[in-house]
Protein backbone atom coordinates (compact mmCIF):
# COMPACT_ATOMS: atom_id res chain seq x y z
CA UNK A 1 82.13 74.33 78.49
CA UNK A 2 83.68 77.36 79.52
CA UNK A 3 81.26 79.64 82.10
CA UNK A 4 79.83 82.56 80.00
CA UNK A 5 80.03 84.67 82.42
CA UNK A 6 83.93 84.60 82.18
CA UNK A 7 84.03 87.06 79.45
CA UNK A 8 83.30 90.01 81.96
CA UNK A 9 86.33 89.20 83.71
CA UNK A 10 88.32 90.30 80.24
CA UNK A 11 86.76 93.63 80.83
CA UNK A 12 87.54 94.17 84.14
CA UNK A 13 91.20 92.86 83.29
CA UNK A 14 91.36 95.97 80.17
CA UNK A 15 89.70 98.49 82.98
CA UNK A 16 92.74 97.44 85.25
CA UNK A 17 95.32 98.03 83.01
CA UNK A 18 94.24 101.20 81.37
CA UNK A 19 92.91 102.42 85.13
CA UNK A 20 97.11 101.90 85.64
CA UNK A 21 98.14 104.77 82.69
CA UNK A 22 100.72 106.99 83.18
CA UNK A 23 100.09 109.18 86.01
CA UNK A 24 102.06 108.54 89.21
CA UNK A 25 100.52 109.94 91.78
CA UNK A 26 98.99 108.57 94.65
CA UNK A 27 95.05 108.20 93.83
CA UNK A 28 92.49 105.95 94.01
CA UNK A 29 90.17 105.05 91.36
CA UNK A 30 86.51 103.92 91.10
CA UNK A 31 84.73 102.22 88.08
CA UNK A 32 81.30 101.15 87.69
CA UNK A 33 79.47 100.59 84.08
CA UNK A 34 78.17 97.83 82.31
CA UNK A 35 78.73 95.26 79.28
CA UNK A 36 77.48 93.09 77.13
CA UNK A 37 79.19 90.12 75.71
CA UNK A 38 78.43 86.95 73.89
CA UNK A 39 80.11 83.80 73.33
CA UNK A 40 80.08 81.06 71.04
CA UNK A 41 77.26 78.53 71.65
CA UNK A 42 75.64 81.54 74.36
CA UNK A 43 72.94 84.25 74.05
CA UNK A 44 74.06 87.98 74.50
CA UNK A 45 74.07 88.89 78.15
CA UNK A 46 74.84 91.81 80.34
CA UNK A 47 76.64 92.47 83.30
CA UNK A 48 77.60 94.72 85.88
CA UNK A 49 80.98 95.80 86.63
CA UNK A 50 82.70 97.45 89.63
CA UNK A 51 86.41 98.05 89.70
CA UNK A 52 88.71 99.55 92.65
CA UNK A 53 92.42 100.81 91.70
CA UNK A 54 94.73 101.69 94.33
CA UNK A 55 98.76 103.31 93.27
CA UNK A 56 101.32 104.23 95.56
CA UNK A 57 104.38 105.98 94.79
CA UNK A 58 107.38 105.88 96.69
CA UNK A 59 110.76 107.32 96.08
CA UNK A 60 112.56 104.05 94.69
CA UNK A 61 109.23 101.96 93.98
CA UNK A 62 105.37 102.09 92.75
CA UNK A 63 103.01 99.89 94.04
CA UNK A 64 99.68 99.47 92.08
CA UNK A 65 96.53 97.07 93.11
CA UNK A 66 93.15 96.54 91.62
CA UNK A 67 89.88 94.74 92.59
CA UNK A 68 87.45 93.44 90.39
CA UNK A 69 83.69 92.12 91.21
CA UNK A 70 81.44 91.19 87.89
CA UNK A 71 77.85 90.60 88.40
CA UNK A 72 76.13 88.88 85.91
CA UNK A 73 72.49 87.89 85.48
CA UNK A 74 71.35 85.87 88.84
CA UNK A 75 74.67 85.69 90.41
CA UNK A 76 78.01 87.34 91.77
CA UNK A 77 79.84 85.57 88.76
CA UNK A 78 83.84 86.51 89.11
CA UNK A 79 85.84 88.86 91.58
CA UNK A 80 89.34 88.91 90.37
CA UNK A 81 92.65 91.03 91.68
CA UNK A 82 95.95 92.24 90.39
CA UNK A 83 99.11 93.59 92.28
CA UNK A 84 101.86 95.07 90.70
CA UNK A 85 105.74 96.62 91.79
CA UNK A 86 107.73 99.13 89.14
CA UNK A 87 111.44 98.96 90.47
CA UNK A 88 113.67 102.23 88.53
CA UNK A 89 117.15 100.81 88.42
CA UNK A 90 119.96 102.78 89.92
CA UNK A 91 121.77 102.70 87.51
CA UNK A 92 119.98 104.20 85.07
CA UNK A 93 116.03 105.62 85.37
CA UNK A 94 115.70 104.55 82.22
CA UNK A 95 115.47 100.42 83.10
CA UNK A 96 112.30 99.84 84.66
CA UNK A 97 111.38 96.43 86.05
CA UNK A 98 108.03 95.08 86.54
CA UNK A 99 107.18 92.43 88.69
CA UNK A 100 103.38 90.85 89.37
CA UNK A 101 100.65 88.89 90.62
CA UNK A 102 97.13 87.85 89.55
CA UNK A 103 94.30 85.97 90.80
CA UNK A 104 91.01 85.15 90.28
CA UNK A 105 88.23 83.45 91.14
CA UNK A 106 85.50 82.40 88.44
CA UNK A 107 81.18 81.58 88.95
CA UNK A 108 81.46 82.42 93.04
CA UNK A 109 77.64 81.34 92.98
CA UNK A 110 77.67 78.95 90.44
CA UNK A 111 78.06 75.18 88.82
CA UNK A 112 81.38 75.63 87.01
CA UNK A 113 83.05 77.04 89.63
CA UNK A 114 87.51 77.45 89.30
CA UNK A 115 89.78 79.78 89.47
CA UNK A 116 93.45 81.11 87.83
CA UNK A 117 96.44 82.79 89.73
CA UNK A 118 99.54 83.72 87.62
CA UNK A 119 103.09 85.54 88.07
CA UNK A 120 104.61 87.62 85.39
CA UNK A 121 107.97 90.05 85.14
CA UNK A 122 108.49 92.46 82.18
CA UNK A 123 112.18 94.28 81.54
CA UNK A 124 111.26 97.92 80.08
CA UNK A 125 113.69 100.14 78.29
CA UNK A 126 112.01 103.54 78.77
CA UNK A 127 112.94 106.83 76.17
CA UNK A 128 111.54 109.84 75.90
CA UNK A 129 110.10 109.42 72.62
CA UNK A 130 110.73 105.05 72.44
CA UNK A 131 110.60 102.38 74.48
CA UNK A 132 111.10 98.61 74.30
CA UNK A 133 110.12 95.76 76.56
CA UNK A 134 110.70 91.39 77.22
CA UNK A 135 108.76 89.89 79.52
CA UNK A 136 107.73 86.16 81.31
CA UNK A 137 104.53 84.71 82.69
CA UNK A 138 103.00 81.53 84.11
CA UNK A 139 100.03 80.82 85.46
CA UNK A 140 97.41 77.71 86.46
CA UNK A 141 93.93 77.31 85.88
CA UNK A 142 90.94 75.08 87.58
CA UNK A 143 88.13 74.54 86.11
CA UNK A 144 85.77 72.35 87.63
CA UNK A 145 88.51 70.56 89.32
CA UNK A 146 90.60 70.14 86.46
CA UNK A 147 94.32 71.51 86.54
CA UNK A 148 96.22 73.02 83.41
CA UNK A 149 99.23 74.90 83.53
CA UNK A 150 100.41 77.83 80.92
CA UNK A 151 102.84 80.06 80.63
CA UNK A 152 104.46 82.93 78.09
CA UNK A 153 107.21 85.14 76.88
CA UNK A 154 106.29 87.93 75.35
CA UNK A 155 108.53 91.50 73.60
CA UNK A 156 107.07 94.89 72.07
CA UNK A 157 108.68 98.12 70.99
CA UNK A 158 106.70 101.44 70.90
CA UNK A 159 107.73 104.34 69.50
CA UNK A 160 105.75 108.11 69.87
CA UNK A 161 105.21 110.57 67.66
CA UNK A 162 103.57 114.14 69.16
CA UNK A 163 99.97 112.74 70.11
CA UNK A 164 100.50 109.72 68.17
CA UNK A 165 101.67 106.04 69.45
CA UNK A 166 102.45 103.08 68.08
CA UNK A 167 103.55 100.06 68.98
CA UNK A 168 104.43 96.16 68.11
CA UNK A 169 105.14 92.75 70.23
CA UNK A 170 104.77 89.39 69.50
CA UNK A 171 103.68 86.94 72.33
CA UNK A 172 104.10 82.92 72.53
CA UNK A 173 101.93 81.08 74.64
CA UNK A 174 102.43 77.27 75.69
CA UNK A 175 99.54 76.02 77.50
CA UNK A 176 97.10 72.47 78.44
CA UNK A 177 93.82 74.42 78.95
CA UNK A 178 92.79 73.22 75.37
CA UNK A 179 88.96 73.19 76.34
CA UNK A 180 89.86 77.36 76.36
CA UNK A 181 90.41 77.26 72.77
CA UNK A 182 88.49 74.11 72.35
CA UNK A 183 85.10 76.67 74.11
CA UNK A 184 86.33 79.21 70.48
CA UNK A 185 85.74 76.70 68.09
CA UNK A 186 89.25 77.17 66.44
CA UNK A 187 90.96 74.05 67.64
CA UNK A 188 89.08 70.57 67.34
CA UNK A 189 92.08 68.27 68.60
CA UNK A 190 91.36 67.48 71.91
CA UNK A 191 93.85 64.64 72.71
CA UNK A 192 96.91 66.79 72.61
CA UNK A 193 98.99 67.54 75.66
CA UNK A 194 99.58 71.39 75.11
CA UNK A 195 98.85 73.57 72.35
CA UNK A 196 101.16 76.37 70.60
CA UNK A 197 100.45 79.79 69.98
CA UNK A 198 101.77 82.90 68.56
CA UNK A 199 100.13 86.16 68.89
CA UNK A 200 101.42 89.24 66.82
CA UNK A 201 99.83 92.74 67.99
CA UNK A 202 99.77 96.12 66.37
CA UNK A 203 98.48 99.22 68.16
CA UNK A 204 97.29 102.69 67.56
CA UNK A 205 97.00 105.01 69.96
CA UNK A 206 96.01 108.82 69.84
CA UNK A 207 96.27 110.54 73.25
CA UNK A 208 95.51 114.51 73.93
CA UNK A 209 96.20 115.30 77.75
CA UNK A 210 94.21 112.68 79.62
CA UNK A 211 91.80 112.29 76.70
CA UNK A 212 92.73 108.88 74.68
CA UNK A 213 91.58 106.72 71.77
CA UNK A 214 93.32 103.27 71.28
CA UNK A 215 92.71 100.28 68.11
CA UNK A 216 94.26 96.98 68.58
CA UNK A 217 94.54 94.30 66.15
CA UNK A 218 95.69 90.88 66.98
CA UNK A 219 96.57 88.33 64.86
CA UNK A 220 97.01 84.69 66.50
CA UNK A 221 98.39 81.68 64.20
CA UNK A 222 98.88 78.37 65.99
CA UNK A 223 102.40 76.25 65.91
CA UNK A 224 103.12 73.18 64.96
CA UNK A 225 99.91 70.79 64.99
CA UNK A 226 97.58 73.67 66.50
CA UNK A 227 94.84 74.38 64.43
CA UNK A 228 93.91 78.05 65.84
CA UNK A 229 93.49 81.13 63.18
CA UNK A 230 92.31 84.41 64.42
CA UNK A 231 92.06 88.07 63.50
CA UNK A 232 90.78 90.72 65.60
CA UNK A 233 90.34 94.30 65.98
CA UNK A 234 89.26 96.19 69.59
CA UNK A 235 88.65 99.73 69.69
CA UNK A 236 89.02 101.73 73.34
CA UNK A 237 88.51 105.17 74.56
CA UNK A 238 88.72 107.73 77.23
CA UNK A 239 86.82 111.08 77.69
CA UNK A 240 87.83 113.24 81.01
CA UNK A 241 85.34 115.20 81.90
CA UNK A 242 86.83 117.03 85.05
CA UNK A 243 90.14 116.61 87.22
CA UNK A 244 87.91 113.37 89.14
CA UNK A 245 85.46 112.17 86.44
CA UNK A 246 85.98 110.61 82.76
CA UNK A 247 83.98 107.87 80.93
CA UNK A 248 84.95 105.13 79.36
CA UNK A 249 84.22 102.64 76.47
CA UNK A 250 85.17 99.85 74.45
CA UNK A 251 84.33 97.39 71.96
CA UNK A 252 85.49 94.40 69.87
CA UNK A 253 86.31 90.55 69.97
CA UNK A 254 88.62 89.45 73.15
CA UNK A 255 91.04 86.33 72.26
CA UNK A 256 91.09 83.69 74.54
CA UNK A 257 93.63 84.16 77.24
CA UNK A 258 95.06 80.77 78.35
CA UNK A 259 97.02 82.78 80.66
CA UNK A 260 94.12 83.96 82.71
CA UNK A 261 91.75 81.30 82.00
CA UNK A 262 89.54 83.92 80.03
CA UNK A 263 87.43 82.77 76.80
CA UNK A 264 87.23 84.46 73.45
CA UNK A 265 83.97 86.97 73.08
CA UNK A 266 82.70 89.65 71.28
CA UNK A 267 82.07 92.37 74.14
CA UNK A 268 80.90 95.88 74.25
CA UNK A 269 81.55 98.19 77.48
CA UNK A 270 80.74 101.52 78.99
CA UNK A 271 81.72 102.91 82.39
CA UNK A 272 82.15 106.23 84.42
CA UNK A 273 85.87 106.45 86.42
CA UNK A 274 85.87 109.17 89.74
CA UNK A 275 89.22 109.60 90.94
CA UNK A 276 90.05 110.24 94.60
CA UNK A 277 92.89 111.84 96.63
CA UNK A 278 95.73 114.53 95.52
CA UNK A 279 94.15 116.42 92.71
CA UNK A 280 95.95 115.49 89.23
CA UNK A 281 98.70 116.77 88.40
CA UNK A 282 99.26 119.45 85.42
CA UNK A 283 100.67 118.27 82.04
CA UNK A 284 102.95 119.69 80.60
CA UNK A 285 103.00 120.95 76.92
CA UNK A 286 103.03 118.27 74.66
CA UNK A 287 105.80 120.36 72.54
CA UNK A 288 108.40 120.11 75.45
CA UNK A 289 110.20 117.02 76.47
CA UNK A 290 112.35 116.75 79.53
CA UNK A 291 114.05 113.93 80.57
CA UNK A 292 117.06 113.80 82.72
CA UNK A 293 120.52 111.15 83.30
CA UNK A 294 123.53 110.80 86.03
CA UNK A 295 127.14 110.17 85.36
CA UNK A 296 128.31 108.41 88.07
CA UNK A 297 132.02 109.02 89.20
CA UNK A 298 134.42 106.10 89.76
CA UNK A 299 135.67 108.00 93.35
CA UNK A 300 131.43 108.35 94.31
CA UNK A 301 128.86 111.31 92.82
CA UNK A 302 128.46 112.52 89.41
CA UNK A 303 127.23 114.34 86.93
CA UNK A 304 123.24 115.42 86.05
CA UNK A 305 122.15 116.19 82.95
CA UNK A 306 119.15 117.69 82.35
CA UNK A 307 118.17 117.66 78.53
CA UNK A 308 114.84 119.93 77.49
CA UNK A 309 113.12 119.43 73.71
CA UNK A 310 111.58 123.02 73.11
CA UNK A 311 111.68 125.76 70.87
CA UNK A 312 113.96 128.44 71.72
CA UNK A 313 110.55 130.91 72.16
CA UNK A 314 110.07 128.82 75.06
CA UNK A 315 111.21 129.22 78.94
CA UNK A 316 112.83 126.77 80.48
CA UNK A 317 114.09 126.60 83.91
CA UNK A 318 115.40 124.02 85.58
CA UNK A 319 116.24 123.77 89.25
CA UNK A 320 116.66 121.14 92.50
CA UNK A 321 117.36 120.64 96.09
CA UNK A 322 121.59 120.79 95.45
CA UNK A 323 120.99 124.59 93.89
CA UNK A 324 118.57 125.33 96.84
CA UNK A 325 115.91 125.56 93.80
CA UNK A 326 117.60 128.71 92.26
CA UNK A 327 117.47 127.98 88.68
CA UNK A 328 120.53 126.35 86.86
CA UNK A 329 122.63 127.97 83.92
CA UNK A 330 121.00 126.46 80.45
CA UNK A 331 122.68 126.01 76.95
CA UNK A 332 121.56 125.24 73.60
CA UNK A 333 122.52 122.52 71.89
CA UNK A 334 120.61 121.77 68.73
CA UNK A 335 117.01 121.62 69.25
CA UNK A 336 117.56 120.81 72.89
CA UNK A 337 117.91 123.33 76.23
CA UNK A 338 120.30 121.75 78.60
CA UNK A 339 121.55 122.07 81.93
CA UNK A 340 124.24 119.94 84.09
CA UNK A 341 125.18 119.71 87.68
CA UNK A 342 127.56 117.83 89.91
CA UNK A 343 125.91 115.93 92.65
CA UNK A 344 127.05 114.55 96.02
CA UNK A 345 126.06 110.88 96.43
CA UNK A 346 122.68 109.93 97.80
CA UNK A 347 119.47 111.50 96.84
CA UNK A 348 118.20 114.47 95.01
CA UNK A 349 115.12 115.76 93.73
CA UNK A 350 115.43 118.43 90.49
CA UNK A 351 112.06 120.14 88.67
CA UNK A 352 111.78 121.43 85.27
CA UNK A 353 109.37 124.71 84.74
CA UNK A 354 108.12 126.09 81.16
CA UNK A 355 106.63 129.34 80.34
CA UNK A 356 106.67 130.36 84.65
CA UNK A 357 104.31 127.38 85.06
CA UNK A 358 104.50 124.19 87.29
CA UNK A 359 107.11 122.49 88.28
CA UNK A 360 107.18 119.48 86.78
CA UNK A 361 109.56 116.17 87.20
CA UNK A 362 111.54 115.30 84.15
CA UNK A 363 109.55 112.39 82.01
CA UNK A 364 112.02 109.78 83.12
CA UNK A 365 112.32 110.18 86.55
CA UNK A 366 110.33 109.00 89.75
CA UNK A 367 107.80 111.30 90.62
CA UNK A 368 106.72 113.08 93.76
CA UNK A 369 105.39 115.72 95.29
CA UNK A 370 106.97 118.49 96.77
CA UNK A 371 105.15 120.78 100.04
CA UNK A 372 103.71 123.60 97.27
CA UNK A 373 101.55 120.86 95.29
CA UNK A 374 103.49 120.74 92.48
CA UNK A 375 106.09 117.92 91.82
CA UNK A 376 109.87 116.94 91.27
CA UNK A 377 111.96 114.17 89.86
CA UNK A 378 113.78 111.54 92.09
CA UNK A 379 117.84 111.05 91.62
CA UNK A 380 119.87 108.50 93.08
CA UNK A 381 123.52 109.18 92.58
CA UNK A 382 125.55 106.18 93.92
């Protein structure tokens, strides 16, 4: 039977992910809370949960890592880590590649002791108001000396509207850790080689500056002789108290993950984040968009254009290192405020200010820092 104490792991896997949002500046994160979970055939239990996040941003690359430690009941029960690369391609910002790896180890303490690592690489096309993503994983799990392998290709579109996102993918997992699903109590069959699944995921997300609210409902069907039905519905949220501090919570059933050797569980957490290092960054209003895009020329250089969604009440400058920061000349077309440049080859770093405020990078673009505390967006013209 699958350890109960796996089911904290899930958590810690959710705190890592949403611990990895959107900012990109350098920081370091701290979590500590607490959950309680049950699993079939179990009695409710609680744990304690401590999670370390670590980004760095550099000019053509961000590297992200996470730590996990879970202690449950009479033991240190599962420590598990994540590291992650987001490559910009040159030839257009708006190709992002990700590329990672995950490991973990499960009951340190414990009879049932095993472990999972896995490798995964997800393709994003990145919009300012829509994106789209494919991605590949595989991974092995051992339990109790036992070896199974899985692996899974997964693709999701999301699309934004003012505070509001949604989004859709569909994943297919192939796996041979059937006492995972077997542990559920949706699949009986226990002489099969592998098992089939599809997953098909709808989410709802409502975000206000760093404040965010998030329901996700799955709906998993097995293929072919697969006997697995299941529909659930998680419910997430964060409340940012100050530039360092925000709390945390969430609640629902977590699916079986044959990927990461996780069980299914109902679970219910709480937790306080502090953030370390550069203090955040401003955001900008949410009624301005600025994104920006290079024409390369065939001889070498090209072209920037920088393309601004706001109101024509609004003021919008725009300037970079190639103008010596004096603002640039901007035109309206249709609802959008937009400025171009020609740029030598190599790199260049360009800022977008509204209403005299902060400079800010454009939404597409790498970001980082300049020497006033404020920020600018990377350029690579080949």
């Amino acid at each position: 039977m699958i350890p109960t104490r796996l089911v904290a792991l899930g958590f810690l896997l959710l705190c890592a992910s949403r611990a990895g949002g959107a900012q990109r500046a350098s920081e370091l994160r701290l979590e500590v809370g607490t959950a309680s979970f049950s699993q079939r055939g179990f009695d409710a239990e609680r744990a304690a949960l401590l999670a370390v996040l670590w980004r760095r941003p550099a000019e053509r690359w961000t590297f992200l890592t996470s730590g996990n430690l879970t202690y449950a009941a009479d033991s240190l029960a599962a420590a598990q880590g994540v590291a992650v690369v987001d490559l910009p391609w040159n030839v257009s910002e708006r190709l992002r590649t990700e590329l990672g790896v995950a490991g973990a180890s499960f009951s340190l303490r414990s009879v049932g002791r095993g472990g999972n690592g896995n490798l995964f690489a997800r393709q994003h096309f990145v919009g300012p108001t829509r994106g789209s993503f494919i991605g590949l994983a595989g991974g092995r799990t051992s339990r109790d000396g036992v070896g199974s392998d899985s692996w899974s290709v997964d693709a999701g579109l999301w699309k934004r509207f003012g505070m509001l996102y949604l989004s859709g993918a569909l994943t297919h997992f192939s796996s041979s850790d059937w006492p995972l699903l077997y542990a559920s109590g949706v699949f009986t069959a226990t002489n099969d080689d592998r098992f089939e699944l599809l997953d098909k995921m709808l989410t709802v997300q409502v975000r206000n500056g760093p404040h965010d609210f998030t329901l996700n409902f799955i709906a998993r069907d097995g293929l072919g002789a697969t006997a697995a039905r299941n529909r659930t519905l998680t419910a997430s949220g964060t409340l940012q108290l100050t530039e360092r501090f925000a709390l945390l919570a969430s609640g629902g059933r977590q699916l079986a993950d044959p990927m990461r050797g996780l069980p299914q569980a109902d679970l219910v957490t709480a937790s306080a984040r502090v953030s370390f290092g550069p203090k955040p960054l401003p955001v900008m209003q949410r009624s301005v968009i600025a994104e920006a895009g290079v024409m390369a020329f065939a001889g070498g250089g090209g072209e920037l254009v920088v393309r601004v969604l706001a109101s024509e009440s609004i003021l919008v400058e725009i300037a970079g290192d190639f103008s010596d920061w004096a603002p640039l000349p901007m035109e309206r077309e249709g609802t959008f405020w937009v400025a171009r440049a020609r740029l030598r080859p190599g790199k260049h770093r360009v800022a977008v200010r509204v209403n005299l405020g902060e400079w800010r990078a454009p939404r597409n673009l790498a970001r980082v820092r300049d020497d006033y505390g404020g920020e600018a967006g990377l350029v690579v013209v080949p």
